[in-house]
C-alpha atoms as a PDB file:
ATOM      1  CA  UNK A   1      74.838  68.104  19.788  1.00  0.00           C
ATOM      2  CA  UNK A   2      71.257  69.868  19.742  1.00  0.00           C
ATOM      3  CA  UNK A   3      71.206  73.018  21.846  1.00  0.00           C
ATOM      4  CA  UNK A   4      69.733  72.671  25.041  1.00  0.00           C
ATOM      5  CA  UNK A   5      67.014  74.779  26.985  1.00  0.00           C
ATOM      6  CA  UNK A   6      65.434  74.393  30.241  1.00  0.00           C
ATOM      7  CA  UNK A   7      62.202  74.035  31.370  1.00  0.00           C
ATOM      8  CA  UNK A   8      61.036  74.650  35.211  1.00  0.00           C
ATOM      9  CA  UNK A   9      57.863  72.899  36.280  1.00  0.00           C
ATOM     10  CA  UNK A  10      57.386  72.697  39.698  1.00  0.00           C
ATOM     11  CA  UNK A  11      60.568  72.859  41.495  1.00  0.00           C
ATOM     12  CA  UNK A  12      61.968  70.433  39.076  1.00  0.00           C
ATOM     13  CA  UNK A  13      64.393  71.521  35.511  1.00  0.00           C
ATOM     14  CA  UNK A  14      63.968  69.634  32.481  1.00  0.00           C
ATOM     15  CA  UNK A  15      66.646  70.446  30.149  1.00  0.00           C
ATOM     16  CA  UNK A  16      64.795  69.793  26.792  1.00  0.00           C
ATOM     17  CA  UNK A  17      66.421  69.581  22.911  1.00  0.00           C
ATOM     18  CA  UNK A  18      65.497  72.690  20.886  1.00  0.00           C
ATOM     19  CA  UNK A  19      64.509  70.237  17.725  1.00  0.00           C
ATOM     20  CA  UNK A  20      61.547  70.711  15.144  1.00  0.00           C
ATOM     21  CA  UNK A  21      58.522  70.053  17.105  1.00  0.00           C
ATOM     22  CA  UNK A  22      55.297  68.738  16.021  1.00  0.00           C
ATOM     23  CA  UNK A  23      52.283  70.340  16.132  1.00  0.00           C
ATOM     24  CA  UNK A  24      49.136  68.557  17.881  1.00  0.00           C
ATOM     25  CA  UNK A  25      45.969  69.218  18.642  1.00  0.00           C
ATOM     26  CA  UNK A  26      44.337  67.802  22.209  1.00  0.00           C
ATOM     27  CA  UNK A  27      41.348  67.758  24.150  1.00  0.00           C
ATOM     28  CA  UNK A  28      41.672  68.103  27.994  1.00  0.00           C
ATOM     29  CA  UNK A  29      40.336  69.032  30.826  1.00  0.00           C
ATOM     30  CA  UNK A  30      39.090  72.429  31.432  1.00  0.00           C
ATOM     31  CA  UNK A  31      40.836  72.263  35.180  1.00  0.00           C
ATOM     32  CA  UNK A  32      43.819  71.427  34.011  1.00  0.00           C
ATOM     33  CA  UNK A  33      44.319  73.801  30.959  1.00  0.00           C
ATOM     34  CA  UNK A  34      43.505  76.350  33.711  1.00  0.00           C
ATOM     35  CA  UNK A  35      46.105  75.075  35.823  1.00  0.00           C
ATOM     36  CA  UNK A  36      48.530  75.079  33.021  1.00  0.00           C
ATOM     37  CA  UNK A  37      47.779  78.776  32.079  1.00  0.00           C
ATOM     38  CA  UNK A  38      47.901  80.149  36.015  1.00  0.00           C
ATOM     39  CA  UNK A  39      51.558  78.289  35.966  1.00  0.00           C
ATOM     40  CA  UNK A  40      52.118  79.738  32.674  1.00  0.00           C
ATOM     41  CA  UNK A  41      51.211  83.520  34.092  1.00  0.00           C
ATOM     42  CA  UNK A  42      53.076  82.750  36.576  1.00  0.00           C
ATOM     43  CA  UNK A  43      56.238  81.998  34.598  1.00  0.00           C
ATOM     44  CA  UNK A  44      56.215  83.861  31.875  1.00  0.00           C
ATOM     45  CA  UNK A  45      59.861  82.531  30.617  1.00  0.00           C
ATOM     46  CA  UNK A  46      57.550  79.392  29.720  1.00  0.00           C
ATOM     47  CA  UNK A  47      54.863  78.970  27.579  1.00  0.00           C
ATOM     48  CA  UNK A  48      51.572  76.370  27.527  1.00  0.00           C
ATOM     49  CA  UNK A  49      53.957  73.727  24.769  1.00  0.00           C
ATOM     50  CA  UNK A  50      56.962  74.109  27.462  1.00  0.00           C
ATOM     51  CA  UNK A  51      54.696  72.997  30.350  1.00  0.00           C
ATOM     52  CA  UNK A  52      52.895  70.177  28.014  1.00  0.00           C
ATOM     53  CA  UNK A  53      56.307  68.922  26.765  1.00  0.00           C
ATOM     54  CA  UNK A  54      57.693  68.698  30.114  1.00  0.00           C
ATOM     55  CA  UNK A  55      54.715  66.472  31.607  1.00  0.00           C
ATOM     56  CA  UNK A  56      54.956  64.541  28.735  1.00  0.00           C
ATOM     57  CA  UNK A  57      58.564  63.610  29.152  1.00  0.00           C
ATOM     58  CA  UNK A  58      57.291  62.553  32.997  1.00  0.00           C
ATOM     59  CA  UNK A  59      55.058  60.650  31.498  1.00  0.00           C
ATOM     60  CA  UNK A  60      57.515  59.080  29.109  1.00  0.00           C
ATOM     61  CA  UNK A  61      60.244  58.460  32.341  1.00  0.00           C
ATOM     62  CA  UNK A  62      57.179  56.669  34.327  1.00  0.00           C
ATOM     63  CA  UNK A  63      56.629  54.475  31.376  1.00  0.00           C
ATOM     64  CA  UNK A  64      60.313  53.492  31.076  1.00  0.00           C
ATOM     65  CA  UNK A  65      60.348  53.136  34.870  1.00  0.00           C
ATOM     66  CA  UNK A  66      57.281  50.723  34.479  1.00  0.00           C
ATOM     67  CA  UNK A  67      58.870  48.813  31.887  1.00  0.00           C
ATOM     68  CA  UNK A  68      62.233  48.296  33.692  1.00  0.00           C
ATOM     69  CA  UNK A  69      60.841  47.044  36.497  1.00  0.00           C
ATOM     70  CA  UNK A  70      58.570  44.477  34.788  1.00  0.00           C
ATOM     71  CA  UNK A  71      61.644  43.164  33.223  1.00  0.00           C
ATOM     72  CA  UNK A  72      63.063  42.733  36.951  1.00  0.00           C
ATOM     73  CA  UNK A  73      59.942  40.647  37.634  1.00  0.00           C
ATOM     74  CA  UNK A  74      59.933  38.576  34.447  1.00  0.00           C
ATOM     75  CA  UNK A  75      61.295  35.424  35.503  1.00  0.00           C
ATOM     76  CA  UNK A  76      65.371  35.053  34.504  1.00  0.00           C
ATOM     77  CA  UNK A  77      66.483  33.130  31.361  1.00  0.00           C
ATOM     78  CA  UNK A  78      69.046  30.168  32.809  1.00  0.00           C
ATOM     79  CA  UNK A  79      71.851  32.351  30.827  1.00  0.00           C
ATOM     80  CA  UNK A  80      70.799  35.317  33.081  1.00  0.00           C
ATOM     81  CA  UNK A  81      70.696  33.279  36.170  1.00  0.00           C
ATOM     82  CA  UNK A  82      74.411  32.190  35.439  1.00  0.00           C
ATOM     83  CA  UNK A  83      75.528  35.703  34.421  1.00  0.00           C
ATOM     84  CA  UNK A  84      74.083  36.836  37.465  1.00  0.00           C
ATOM     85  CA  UNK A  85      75.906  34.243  39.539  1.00  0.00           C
ATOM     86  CA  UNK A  86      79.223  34.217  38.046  1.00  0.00           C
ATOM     87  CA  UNK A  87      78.944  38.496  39.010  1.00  0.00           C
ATOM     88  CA  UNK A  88      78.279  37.409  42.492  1.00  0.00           C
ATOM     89  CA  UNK A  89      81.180  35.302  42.609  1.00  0.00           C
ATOM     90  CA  UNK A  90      83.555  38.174  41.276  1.00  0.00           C
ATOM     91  CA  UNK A  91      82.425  40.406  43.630  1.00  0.00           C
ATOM     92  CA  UNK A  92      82.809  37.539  46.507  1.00  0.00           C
ATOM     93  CA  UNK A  93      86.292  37.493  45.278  1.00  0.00           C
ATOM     94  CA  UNK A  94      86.832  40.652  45.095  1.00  0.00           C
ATOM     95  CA  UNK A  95      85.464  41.553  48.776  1.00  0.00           C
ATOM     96  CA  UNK A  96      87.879  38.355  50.167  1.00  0.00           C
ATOM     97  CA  UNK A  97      90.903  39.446  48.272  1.00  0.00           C
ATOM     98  CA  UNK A  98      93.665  39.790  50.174  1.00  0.00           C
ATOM     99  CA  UNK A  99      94.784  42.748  49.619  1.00  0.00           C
ATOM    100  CA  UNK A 100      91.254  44.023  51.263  1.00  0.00           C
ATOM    101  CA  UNK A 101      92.696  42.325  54.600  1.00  0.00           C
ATOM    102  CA  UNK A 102      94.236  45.310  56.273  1.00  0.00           C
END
């Protein structure tokens, strides 16, 4: 298991793996590096990579969020449609078992 460290931004905690990062270089936004630095002043524990990585990995969770949910739109495979149904029916069973009757 990697060791683990935290990362505040915001009010939130992103626990992140101490692994061998990359190095990058970007181009943004004036505003926003300034941003980054005040938070980073403010917070000295963290540093601008800390604050980068953690948007980043909100980034990365709204992308997997958009991609589950366009799977719940894509239109069911018959075999899903019965897998789906035959679950219903267990759970119908299960909710009118008798030993639910009290």
């Amino acid at each position: 298991m990697y060791p683990m460290r935290k990362v505040a931004v915001s009010k939130m905690v992103y626990p992140l793996k101490e692994v061998h990062k990359v190095k990058v270089s970007v181009t943004v936004d004036p505003a926003l590096l300034k941003a980054v630095d005040k938070f980073v002043r403010e917070h000295p524990e963290l540093d601008r990579s800390s604050v980068v990585n953690a948007a980043l990995l909100l980034w990365y969770g709204e992308q997997q969020e958009t991609e589950i949910a366009a799977q719940h739109r894509a239109p069911q495979s018959t075999a899903e449609r019965e897998e789906r149904e035959a679950w219903h029916r267990v759970q119908v069973a299960a909710i009118e078992h008798p030993s639910r009757k009290g």
